[in-house]
C-alpha atoms as a PDB file:
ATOM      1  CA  UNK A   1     184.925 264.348 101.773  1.00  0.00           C
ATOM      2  CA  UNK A   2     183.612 262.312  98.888  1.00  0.00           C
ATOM      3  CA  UNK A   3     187.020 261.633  97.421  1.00  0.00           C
ATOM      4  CA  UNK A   4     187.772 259.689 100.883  1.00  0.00           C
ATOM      5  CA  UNK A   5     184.095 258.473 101.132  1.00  0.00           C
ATOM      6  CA  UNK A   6     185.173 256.931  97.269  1.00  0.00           C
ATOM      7  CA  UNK A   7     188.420 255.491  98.641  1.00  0.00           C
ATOM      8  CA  UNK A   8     186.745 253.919 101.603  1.00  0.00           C
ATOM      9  CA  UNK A   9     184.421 252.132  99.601  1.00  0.00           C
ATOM     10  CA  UNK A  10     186.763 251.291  97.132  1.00  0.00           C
ATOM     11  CA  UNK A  11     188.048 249.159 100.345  1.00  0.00           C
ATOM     12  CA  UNK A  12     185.284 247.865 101.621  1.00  0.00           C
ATOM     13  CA  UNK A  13     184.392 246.315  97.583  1.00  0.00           C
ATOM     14  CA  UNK A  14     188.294 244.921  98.071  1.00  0.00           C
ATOM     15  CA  UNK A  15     188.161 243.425 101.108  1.00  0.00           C
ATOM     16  CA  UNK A  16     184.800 242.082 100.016  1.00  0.00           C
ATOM     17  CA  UNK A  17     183.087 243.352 103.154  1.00  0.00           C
ATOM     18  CA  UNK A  18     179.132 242.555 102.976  1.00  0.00           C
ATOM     19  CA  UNK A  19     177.649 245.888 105.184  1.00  0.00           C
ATOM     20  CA  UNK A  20     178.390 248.406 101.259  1.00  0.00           C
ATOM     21  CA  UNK A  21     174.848 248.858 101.324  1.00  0.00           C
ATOM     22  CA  UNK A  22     173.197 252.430 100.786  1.00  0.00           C
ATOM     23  CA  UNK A  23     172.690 252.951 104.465  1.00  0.00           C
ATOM     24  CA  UNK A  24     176.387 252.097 105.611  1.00  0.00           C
ATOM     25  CA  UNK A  25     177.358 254.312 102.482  1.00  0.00           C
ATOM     26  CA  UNK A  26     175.887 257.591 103.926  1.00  0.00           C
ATOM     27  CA  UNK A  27     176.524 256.966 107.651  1.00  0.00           C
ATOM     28  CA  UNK A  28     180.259 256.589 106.855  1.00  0.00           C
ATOM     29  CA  UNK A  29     179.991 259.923 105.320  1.00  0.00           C
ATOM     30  CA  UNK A  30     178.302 261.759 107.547  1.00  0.00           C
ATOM     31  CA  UNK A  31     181.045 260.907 110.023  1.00  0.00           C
ATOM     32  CA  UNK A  32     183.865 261.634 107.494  1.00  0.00           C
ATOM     33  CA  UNK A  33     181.942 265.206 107.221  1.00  0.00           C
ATOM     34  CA  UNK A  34     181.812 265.754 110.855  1.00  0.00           C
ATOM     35  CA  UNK A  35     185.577 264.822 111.283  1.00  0.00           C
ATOM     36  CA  UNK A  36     186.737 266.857 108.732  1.00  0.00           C
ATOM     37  CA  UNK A  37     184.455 269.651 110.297  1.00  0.00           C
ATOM     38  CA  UNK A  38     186.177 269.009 113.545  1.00  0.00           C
ATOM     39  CA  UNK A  39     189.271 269.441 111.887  1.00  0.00           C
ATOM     40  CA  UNK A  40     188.343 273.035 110.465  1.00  0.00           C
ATOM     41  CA  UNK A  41     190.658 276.255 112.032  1.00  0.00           C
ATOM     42  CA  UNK A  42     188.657 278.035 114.610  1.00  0.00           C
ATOM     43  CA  UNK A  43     189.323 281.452 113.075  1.00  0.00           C
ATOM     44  CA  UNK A  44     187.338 279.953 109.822  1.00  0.00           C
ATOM     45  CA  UNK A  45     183.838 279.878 109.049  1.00  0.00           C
ATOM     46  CA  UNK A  46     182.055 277.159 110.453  1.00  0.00           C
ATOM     47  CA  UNK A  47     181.393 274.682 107.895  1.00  0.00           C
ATOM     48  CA  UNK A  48     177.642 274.089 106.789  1.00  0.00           C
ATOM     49  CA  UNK A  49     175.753 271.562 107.867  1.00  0.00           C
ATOM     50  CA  UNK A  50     175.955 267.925 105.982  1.00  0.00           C
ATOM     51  CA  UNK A  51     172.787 265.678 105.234  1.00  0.00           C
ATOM     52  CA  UNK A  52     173.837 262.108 103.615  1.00  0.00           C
ATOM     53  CA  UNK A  53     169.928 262.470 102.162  1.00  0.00           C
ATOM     54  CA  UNK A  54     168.991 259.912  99.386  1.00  0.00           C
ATOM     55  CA  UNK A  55     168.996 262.592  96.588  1.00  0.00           C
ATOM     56  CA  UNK A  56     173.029 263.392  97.632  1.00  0.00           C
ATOM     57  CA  UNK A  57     173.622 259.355  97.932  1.00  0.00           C
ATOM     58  CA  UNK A  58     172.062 259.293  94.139  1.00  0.00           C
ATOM     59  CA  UNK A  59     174.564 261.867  92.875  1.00  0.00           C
ATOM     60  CA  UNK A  60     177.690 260.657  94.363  1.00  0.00           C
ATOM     61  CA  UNK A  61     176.869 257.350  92.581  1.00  0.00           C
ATOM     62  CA  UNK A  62     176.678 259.687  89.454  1.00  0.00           C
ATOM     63  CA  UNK A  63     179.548 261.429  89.979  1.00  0.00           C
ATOM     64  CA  UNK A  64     181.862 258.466  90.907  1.00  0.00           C
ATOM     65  CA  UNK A  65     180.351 256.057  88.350  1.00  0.00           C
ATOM     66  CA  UNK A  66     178.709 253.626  91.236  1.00  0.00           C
ATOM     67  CA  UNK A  67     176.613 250.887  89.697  1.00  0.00           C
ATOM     68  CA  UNK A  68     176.546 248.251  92.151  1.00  0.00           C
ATOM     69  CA  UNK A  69     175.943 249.517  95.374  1.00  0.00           C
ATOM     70  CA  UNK A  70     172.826 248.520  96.894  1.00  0.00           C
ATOM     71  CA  UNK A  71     170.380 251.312  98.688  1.00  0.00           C
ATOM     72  CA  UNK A  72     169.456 248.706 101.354  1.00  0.00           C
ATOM     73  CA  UNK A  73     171.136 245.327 102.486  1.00  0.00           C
ATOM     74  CA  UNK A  74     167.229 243.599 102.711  1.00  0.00           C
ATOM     75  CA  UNK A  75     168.131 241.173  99.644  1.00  0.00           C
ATOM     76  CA  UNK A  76     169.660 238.430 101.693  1.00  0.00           C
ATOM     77  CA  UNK A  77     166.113 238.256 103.385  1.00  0.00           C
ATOM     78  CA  UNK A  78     163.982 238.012 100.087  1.00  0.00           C
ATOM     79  CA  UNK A  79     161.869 235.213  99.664  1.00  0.00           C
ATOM     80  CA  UNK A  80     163.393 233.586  96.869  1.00  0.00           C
ATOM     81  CA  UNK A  81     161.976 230.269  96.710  1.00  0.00           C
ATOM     82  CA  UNK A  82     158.756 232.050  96.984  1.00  0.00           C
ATOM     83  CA  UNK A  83     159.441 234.374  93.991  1.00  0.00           C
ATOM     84  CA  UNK A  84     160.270 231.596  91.855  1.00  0.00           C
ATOM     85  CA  UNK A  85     157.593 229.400  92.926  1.00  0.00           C
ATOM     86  CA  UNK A  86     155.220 232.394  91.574  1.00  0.00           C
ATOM     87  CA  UNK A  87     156.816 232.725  87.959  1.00  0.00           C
ATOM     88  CA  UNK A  88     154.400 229.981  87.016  1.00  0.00           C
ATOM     89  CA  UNK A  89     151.674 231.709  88.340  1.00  0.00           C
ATOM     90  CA  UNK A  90     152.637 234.586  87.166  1.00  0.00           C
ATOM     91  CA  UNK A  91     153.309 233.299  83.438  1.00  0.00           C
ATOM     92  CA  UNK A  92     149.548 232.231  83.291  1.00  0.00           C
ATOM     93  CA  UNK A  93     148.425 235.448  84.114  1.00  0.00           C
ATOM     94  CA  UNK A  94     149.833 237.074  81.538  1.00  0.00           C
ATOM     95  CA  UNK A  95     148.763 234.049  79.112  1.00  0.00           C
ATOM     96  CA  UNK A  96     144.924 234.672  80.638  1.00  0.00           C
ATOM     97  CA  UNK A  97     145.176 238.277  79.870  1.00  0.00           C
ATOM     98  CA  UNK A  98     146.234 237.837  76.083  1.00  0.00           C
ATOM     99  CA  UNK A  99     149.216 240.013  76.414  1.00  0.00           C
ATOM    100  CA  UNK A 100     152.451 238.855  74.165  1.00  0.00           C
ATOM    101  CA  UNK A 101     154.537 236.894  75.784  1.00  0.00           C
END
């Protein structure tokens, strides 16, 4: 399942599709689990159950040597004129506080 879950994102990165966020990452393989469970003979043990959890979505990165995939797609909505309006702030609060610089 993860070897397909890899491939699929490897298309998604080549395509350059925007949803290869965290969340899209782990609903895409909870439905490659459940069709490959589907798939499984009848005569067979059924197969155990599949949770996408965060802890599993922080492993496959590990395993597959992710770096770049993003846990939620929220960035496009940051504030960022905001944020660097406040670096000046920011700056003379650390200046105020006597730490180094």
């Amino acid at each position: 399942m993860e070897k397909i879950l890899n491939r699929w994102i490897s298309e998604q990165v080549d395509q350059r599709k925007s949803n290869v966020d965290g969340v899209a990452i782990r609903e895409k393989a909870r439905s490659i689990y459940d069709h490959l469970a589907e798939k499984e003979p009848s005569g067979s043990s059924p197969a155990p159950g599949f949770i996408a959890s965060h802890g599993w979505f922080h492993r496959f990165k590990q395993r597959f040597s992710l770096h770049n995939i993003a846990r939620t797609g929220e960035s496009g909505s940051a504030d960022k004129e905001g944020a660097q309006a406040y670096l000046s702030t920011f700056k003379s609060l650390i200046e105020d506080s006597g730490l180094p610089t």
